[in-house]
Protein backbone atom coordinates (compact mmCIF):
# COMPACT_ATOMS: atom_id res chain seq x y z
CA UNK A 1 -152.04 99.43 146.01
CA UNK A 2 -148.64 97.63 146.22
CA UNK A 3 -146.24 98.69 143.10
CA UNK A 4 -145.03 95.88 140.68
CA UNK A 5 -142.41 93.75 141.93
CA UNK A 6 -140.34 92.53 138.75
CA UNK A 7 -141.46 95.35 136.36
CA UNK A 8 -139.04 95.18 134.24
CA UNK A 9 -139.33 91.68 133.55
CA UNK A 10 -142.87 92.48 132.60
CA UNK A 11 -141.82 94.99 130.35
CA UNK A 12 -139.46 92.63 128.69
CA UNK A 13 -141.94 90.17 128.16
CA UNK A 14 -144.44 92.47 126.84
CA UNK A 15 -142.52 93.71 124.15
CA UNK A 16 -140.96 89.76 123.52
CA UNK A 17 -144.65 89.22 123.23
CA UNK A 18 -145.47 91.66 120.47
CA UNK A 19 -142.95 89.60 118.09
CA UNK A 20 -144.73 86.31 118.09
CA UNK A 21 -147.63 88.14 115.48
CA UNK A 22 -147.40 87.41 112.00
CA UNK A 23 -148.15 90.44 109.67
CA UNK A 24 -151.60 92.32 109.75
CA UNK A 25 -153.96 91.30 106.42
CA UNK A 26 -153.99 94.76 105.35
CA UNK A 27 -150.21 94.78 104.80
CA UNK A 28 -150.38 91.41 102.60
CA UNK A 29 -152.99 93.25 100.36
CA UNK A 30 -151.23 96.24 99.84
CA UNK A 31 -148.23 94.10 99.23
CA UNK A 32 -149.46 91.37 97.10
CA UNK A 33 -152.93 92.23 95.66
CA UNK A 34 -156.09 91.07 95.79
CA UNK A 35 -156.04 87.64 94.44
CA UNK A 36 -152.45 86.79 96.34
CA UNK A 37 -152.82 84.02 98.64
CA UNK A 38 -149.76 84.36 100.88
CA UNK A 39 -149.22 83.40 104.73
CA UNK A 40 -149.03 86.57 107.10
CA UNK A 41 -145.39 84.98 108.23
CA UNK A 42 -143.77 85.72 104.97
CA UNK A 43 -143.60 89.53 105.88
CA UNK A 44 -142.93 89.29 109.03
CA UNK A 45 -139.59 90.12 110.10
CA UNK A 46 -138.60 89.01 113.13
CA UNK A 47 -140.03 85.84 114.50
CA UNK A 48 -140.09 84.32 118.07
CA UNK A 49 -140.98 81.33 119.31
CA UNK A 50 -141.33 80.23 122.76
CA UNK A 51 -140.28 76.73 121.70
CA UNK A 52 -137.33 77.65 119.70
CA UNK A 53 -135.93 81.25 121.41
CA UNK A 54 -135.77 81.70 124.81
CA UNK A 55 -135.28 85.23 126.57
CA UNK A 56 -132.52 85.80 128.40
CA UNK A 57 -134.46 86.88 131.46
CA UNK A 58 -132.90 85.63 134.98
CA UNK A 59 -135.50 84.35 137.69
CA UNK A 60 -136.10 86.71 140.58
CA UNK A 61 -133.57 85.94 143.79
CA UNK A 62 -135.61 84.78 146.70
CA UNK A 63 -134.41 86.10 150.00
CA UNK A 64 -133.17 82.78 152.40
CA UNK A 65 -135.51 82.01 154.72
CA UNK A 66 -132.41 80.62 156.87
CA UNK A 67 -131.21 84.09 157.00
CA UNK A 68 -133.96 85.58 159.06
């Protein structure tokens, strides 16, 4: 099995990816009550979107096939 080539980018976009998710429920419960109606988003801290925010992740440099 061949290792990972661009792990680290992976690992940068896994943890870019855990900051797109609003709040769970359970926190908005135990914040808020019962009756509350309030959108997960509210408590969420940091927020990412791949619209608005990119990463600052460089592309991987191809070798040049002119080389040899």
């Amino acid at each position: 099995m061949s290792p990972i080539k661009n792990f680290d980018k992976k690992i940068k976009l896994a943890n870019a990816g855990k900051r797109t998710k609003w709040a769970p429920v359970w926190v908005i419960l135990k914040k808020f009550g019962v009756g509350k109606k309030v959108h997960p988003s509210r408590l969420t801290r940091q927020r990412r979107s791949w619209r608005r925010t990119k990463l600052k992740i460089s592309p991987r440099k191809l070798r040049r096939s002119h080389y040899g």
